[in-house]
PDB file of N, CA and C in Angstrom:
ATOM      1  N   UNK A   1     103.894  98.855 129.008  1.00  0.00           N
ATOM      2  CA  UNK A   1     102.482  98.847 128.679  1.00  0.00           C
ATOM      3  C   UNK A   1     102.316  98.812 127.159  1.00  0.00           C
ATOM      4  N   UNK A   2     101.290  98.143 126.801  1.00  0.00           N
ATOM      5  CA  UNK A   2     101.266  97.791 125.485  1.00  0.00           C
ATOM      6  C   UNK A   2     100.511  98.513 124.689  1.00  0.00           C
ATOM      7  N   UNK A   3      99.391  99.619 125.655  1.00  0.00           N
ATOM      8  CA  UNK A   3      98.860 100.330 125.148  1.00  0.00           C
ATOM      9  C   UNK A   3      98.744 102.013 125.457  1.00  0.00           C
ATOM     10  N   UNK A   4      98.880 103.397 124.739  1.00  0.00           N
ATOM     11  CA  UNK A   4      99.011 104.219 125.231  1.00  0.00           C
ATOM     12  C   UNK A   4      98.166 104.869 125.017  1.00  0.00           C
ATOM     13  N   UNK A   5      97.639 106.534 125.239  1.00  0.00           N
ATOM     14  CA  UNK A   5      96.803 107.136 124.676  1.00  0.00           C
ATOM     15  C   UNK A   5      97.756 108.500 124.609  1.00  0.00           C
ATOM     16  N   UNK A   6      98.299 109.241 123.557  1.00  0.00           N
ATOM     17  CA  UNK A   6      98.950 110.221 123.953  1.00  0.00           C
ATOM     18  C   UNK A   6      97.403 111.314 123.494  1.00  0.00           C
ATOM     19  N   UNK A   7      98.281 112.702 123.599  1.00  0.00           N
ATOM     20  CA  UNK A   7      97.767 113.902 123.330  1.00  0.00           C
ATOM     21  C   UNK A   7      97.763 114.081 121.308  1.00  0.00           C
ATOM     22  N   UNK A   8      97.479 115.081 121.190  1.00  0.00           N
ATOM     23  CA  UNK A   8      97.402 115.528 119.830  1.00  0.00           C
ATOM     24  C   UNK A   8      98.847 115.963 119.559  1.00  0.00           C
ATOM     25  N   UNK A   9      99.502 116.925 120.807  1.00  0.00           N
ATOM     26  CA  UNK A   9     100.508 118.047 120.612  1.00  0.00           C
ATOM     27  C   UNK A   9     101.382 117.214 120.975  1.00  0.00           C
ATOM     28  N   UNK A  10     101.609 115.935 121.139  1.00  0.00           N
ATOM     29  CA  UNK A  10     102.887 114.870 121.746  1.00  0.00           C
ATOM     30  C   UNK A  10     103.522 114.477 120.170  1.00  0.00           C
ATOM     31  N   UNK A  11     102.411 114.501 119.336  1.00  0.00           N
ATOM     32  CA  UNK A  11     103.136 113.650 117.895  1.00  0.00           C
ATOM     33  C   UNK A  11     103.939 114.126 117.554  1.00  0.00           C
ATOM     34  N   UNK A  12     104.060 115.761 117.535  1.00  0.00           N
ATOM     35  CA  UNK A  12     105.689 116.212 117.126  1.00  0.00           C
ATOM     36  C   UNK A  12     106.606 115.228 116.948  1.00  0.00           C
ATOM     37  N   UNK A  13     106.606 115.110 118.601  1.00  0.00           N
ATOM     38  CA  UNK A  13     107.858 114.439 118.748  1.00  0.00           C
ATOM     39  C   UNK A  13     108.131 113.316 118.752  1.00  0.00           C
ATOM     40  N   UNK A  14     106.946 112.436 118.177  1.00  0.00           N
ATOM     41  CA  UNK A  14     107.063 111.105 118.097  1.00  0.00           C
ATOM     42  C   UNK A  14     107.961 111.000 116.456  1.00  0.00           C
ATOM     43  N   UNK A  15     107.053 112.124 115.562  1.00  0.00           N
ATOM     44  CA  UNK A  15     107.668 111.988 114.102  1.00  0.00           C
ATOM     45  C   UNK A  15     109.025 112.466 113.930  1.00  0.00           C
ATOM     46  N   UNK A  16     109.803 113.342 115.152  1.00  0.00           N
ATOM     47  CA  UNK A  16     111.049 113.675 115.211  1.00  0.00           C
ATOM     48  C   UNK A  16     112.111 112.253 115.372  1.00  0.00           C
ATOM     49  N   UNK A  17     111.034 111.526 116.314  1.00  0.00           N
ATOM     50  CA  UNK A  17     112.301 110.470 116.974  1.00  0.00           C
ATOM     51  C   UNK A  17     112.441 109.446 115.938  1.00  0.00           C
ATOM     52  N   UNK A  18     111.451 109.158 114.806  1.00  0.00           N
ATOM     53  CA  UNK A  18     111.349 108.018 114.468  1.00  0.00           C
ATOM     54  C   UNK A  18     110.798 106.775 114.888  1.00  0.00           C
ATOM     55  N   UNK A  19     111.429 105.560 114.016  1.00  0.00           N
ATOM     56  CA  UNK A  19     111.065 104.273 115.056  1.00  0.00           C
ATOM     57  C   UNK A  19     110.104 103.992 115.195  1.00  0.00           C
ATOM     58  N   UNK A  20     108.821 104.331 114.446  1.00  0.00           N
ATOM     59  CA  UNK A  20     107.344 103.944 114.746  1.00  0.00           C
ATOM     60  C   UNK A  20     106.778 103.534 113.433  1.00  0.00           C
ATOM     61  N   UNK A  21     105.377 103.389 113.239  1.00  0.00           N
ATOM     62  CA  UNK A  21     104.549 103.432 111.929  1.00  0.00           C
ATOM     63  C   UNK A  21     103.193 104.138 112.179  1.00  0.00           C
ATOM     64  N   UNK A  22     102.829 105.288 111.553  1.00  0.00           N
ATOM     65  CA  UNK A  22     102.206 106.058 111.953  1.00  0.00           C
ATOM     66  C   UNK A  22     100.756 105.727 110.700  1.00  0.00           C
ATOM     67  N   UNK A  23      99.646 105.451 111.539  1.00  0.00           N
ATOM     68  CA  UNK A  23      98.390 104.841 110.639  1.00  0.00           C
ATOM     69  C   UNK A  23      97.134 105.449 110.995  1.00  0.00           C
ATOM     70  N   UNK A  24      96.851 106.152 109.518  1.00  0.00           N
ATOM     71  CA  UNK A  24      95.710 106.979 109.672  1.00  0.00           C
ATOM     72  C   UNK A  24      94.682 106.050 109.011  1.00  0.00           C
ATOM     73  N   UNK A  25      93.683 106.403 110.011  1.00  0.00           N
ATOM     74  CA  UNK A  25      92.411 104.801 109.486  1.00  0.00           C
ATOM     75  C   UNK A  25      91.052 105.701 109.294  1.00  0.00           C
ATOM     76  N   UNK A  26      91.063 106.700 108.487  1.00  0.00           N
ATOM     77  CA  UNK A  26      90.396 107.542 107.792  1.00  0.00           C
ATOM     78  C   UNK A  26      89.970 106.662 106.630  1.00  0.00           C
ATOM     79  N   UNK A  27      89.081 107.374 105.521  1.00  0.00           N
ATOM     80  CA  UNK A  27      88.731 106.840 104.494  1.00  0.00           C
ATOM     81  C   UNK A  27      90.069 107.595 103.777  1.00  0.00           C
ATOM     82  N   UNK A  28      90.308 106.902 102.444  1.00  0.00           N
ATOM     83  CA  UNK A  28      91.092 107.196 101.348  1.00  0.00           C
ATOM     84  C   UNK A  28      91.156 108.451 101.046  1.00  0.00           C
ATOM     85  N   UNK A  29      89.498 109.117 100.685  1.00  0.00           N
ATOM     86  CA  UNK A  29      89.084 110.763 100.427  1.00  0.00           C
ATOM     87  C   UNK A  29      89.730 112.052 101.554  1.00  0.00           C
ATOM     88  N   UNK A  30      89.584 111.364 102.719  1.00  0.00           N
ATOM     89  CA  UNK A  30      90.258 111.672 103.612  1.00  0.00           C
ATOM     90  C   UNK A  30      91.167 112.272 104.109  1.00  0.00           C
ATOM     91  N   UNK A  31      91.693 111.153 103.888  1.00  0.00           N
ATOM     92  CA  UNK A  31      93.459 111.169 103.613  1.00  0.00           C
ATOM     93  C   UNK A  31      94.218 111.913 102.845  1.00  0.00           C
ATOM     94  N   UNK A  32      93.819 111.482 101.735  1.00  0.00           N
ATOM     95  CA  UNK A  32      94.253 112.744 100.574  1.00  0.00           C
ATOM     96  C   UNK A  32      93.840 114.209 100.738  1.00  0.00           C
ATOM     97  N   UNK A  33      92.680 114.694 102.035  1.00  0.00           N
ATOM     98  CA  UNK A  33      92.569 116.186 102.285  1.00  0.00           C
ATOM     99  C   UNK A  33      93.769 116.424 102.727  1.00  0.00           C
ATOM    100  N   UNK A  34      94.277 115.865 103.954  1.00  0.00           N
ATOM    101  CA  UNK A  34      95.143 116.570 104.605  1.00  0.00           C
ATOM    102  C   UNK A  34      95.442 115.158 105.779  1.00  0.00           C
ATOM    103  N   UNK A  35      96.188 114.659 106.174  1.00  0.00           N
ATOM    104  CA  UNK A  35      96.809 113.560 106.997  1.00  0.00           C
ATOM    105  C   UNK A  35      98.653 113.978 107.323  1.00  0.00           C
ATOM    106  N   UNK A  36      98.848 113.254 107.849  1.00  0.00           N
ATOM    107  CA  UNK A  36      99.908 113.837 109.141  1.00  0.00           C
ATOM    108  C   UNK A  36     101.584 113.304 108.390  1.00  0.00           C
ATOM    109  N   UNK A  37     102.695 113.970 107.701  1.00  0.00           N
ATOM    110  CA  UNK A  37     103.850 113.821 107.157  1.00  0.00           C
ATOM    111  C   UNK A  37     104.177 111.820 108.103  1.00  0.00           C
ATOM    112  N   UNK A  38     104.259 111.258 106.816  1.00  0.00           N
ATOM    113  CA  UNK A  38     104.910 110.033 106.751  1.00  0.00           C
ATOM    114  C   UNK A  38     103.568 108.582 107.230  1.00  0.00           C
ATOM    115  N   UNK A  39     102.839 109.213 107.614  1.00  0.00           N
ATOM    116  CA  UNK A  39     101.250 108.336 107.490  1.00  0.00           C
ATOM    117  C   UNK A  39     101.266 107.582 106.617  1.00  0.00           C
ATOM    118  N   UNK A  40     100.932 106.052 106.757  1.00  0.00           N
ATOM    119  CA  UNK A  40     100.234 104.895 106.064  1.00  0.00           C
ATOM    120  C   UNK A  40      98.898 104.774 106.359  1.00  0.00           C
ATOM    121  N   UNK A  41      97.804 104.797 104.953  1.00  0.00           N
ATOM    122  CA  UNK A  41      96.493 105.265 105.021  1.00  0.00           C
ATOM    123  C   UNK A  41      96.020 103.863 104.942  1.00  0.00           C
ATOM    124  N   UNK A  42      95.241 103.235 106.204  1.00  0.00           N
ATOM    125  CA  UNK A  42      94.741 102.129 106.103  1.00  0.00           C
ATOM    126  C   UNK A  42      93.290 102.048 106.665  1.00  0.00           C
ATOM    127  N   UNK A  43      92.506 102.589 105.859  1.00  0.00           N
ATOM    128  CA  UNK A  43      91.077 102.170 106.522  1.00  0.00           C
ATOM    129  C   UNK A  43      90.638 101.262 107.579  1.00  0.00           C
ATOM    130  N   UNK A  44      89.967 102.040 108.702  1.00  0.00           N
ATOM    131  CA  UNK A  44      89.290 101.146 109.591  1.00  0.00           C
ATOM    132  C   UNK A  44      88.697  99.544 108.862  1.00  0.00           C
ATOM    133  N   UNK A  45      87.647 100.324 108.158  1.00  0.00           N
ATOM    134  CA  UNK A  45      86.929  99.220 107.704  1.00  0.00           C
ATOM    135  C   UNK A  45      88.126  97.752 106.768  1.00  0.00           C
ATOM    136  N   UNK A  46      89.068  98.318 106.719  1.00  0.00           N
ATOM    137  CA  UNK A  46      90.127  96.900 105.893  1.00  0.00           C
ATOM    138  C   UNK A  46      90.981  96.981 107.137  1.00  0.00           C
ATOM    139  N   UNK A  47      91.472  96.709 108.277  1.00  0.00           N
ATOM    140  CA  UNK A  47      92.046  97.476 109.176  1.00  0.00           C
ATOM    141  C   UNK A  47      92.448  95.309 109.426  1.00  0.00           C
ATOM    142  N   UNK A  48      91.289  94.852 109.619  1.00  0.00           N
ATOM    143  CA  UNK A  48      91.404  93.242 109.937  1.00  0.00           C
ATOM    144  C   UNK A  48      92.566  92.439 108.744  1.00  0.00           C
ATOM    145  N   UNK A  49      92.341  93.204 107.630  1.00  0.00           N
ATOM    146  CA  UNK A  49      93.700  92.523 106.672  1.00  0.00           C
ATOM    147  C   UNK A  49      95.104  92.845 106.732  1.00  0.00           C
ATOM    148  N   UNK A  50      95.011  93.800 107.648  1.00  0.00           N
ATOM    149  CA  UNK A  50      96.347  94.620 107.310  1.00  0.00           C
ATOM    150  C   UNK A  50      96.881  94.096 109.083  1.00  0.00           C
ATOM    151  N   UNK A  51      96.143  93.316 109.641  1.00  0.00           N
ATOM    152  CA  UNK A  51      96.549  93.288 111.472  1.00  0.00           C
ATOM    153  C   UNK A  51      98.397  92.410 111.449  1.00  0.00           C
ATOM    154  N   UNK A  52      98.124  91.351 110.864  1.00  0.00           N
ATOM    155  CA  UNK A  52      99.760  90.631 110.299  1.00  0.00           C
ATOM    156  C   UNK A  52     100.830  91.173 109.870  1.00  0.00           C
ATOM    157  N   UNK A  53     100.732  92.374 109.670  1.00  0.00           N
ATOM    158  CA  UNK A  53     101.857  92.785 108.920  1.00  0.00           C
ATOM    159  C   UNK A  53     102.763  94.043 110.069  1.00  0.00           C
ATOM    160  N   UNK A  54     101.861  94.145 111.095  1.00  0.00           N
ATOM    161  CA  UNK A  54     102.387  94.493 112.323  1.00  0.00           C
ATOM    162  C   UNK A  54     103.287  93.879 113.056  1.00  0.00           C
ATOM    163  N   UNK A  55     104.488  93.833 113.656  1.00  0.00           N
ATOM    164  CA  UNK A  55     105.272  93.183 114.214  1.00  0.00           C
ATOM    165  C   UNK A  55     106.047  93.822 116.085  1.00  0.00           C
ATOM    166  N   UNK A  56     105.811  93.090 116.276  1.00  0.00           N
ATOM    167  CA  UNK A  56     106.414  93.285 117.717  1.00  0.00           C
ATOM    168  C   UNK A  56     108.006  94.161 117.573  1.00  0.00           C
ATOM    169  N   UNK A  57     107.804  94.699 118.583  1.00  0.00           N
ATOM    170  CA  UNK A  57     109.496  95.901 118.242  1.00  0.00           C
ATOM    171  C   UNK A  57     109.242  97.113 117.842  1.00  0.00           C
ATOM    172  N   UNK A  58     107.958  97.074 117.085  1.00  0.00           N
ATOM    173  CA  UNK A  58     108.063  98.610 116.215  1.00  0.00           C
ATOM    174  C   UNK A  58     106.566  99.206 116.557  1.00  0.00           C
ATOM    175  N   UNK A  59     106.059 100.357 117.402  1.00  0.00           N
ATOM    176  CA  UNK A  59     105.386 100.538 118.148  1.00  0.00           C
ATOM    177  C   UNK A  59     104.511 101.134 116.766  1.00  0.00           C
ATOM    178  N   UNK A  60     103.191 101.453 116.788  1.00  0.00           N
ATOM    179  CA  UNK A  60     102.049 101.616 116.090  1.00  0.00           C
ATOM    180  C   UNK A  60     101.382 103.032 116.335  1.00  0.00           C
ATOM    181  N   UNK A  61     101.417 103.980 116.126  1.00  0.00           N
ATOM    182  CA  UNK A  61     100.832 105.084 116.302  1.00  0.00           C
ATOM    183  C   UNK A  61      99.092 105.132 115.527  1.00  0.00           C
ATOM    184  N   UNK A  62      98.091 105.374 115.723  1.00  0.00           N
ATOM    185  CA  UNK A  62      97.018 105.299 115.261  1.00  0.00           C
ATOM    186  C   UNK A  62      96.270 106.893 115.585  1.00  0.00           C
ATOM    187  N   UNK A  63      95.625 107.037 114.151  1.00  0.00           N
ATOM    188  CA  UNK A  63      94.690 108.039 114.599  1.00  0.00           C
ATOM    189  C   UNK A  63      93.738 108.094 113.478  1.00  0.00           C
ATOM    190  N   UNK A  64      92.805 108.739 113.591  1.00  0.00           N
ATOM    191  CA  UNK A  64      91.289 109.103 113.161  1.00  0.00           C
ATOM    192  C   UNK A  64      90.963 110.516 112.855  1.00  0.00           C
ATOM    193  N   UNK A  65      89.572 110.790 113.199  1.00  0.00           N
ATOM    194  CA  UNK A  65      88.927 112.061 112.841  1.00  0.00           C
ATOM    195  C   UNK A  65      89.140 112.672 114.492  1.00  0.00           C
ATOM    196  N   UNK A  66      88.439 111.906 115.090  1.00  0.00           N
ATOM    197  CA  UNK A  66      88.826 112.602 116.747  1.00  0.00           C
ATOM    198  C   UNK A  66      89.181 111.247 117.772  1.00  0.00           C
ATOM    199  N   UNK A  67      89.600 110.270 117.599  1.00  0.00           N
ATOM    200  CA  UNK A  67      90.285 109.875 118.017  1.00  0.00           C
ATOM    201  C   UNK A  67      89.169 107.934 119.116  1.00  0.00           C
ATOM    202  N   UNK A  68      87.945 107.852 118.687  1.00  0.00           N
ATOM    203  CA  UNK A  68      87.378 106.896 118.803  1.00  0.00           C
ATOM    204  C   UNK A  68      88.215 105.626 118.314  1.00  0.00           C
ATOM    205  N   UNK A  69      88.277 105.751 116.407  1.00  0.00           N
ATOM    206  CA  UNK A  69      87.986 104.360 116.326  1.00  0.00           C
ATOM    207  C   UNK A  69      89.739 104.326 116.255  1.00  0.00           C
ATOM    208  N   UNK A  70      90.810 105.133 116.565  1.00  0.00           N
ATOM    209  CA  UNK A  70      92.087 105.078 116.879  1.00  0.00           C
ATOM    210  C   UNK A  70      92.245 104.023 117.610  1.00  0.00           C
ATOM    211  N   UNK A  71      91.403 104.391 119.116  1.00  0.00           N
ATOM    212  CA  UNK A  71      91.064 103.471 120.315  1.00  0.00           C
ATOM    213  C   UNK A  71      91.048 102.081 119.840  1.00  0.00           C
ATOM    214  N   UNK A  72      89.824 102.076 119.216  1.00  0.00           N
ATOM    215  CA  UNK A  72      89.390 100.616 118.671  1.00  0.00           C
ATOM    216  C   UNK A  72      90.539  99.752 118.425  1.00  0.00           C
ATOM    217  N   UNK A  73      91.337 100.082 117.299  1.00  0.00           N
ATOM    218  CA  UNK A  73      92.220  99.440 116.749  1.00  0.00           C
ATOM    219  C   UNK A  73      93.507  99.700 117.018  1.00  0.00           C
ATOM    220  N   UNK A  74      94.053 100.240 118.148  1.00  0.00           N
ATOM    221  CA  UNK A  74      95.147 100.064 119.236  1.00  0.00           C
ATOM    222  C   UNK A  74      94.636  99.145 119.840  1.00  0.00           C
ATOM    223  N   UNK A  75      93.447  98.951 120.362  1.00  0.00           N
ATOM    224  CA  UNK A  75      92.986  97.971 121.467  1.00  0.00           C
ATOM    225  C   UNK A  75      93.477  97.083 120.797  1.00  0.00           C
ATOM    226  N   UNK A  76      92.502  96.011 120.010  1.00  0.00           N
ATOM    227  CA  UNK A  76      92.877  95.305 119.195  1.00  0.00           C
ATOM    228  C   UNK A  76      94.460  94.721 119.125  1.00  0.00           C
ATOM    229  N   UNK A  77      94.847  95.721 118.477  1.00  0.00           N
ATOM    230  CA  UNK A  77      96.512  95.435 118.077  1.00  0.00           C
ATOM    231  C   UNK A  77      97.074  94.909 119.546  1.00  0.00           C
ATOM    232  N   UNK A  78      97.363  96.136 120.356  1.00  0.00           N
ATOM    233  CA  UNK A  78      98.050  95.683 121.308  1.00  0.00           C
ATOM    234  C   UNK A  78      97.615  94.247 122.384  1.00  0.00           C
ATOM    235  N   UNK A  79      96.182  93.517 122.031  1.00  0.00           N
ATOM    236  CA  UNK A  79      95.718  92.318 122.217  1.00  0.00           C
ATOM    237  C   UNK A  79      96.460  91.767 121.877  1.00  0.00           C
ATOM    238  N   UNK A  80      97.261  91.504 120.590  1.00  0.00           N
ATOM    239  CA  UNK A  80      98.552  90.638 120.157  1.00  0.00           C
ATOM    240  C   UNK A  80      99.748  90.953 120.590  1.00  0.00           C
ATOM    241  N   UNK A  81      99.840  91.693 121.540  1.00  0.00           N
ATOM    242  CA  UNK A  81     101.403  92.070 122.097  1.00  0.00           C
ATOM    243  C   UNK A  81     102.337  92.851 121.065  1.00  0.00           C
ATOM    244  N   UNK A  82     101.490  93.963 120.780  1.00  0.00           N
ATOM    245  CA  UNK A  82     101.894  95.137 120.119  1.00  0.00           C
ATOM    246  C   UNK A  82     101.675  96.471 120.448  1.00  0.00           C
ATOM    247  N   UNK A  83     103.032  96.912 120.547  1.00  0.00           N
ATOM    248  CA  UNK A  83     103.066  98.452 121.358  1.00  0.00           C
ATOM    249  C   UNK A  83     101.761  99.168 120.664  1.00  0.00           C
ATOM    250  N   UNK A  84     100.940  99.589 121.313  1.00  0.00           N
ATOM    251  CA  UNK A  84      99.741 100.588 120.229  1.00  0.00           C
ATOM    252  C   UNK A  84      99.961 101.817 121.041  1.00  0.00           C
ATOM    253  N   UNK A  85      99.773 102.815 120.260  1.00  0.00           N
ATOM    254  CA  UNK A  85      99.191 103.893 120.383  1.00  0.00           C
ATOM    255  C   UNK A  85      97.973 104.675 119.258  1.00  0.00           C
ATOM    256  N   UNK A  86      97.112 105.278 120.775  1.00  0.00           N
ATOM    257  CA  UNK A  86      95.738 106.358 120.330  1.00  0.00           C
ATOM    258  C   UNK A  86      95.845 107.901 119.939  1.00  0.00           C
ATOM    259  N   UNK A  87      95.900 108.643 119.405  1.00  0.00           N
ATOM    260  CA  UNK A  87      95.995 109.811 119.263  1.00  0.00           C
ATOM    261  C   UNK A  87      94.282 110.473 120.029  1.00  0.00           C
ATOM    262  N   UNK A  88      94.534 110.936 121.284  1.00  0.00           N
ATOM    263  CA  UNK A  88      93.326 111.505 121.391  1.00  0.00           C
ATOM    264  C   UNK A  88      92.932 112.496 120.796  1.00  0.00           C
ATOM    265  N   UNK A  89      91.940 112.755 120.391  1.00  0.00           N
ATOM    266  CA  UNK A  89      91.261 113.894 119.287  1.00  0.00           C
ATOM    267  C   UNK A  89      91.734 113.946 117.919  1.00  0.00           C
ATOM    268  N   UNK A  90      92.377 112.952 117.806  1.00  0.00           N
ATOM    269  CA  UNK A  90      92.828 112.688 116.231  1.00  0.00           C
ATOM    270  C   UNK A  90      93.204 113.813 115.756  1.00  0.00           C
ATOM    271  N   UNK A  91      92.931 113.552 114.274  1.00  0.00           N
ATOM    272  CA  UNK A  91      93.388 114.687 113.483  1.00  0.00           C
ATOM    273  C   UNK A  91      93.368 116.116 113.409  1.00  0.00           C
ATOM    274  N   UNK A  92      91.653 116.037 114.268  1.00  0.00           N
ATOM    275  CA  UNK A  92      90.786 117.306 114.588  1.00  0.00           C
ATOM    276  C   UNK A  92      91.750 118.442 115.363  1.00  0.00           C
ATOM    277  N   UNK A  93      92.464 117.482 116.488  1.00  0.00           N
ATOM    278  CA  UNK A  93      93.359 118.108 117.602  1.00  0.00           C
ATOM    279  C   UNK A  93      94.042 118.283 117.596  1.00  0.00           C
ATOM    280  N   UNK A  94      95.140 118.194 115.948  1.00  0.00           N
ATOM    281  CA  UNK A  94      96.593 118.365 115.814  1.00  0.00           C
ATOM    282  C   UNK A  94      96.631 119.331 115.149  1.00  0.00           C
ATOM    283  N   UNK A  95      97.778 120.102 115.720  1.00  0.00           N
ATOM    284  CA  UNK A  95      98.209 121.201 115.679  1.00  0.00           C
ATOM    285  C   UNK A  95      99.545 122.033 115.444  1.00  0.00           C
ATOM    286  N   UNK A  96     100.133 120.454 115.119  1.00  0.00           N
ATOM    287  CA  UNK A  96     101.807 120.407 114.967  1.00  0.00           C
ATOM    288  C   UNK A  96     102.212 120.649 113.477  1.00  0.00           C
ATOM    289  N   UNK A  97     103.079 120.697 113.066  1.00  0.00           N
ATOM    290  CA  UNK A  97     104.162 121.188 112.022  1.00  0.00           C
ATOM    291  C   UNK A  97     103.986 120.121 110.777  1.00  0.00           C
ATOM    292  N   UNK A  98     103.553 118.584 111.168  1.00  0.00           N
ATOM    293  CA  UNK A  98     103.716 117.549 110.438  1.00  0.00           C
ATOM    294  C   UNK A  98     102.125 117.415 109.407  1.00  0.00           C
ATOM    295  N   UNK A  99     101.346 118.497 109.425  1.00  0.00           N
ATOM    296  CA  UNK A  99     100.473 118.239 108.618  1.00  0.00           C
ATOM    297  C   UNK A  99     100.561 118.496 106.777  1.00  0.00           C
ATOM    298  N   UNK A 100     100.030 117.728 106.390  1.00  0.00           N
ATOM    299  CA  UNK A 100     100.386 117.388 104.730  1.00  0.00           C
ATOM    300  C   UNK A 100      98.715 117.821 104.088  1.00  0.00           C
ATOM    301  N   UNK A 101      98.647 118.727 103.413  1.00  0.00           N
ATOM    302  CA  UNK A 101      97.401 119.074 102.810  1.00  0.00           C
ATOM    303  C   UNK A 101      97.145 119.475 101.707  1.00  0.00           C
TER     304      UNK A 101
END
């Protein structure tokens, strides 16, 4: 399946295993509060320039404030035959070890 929706408390172990690219589509201001150890900060709103540089093989982790426009742009992605993943409840809902603030 090309598209997933995990939990908040699953990312642990996604950032343990590796092998992914983990994309917070927050604003910039954002980001710099507090976003999740090893995050690439790519705004929703520029989100359409950055879709190419995604590649098949290397699965996409996405998240937000609570976990809407995550959705959005997994959808999207995985439309091109790219593993996506949603973080439900985004940032709001994480609760793991990997936060940077």
């Amino acid at each position: 399946m090309l598209l997933r929706l995990i939990r908040a408390d699953q990312v642990d172990r996604f950032i343990r295993q590796g092998n992914f690219i983990l994309v917070d589509l927050r604003r910039p201001s954002d980001f710099e509060k507090k976003h999740l150890l090893g995050a690439k900060n790519i705004p929703y709103d520029e989100f359409d320039n950055y879709i190419q540089t995604f590649q098949k093989g290397c699965p996409v982790i996405f998240y937000c404030d609570r976990g809407a426009t995550s959705l959005l742009a997994a959808k999207q992605l995985s439309q091109l035959g790219i593993e996506s993943i949603s973080v439900i409840g985004g940032i709001c809902a994480y609760r793991g070890k990997y936060l940077v603030s």
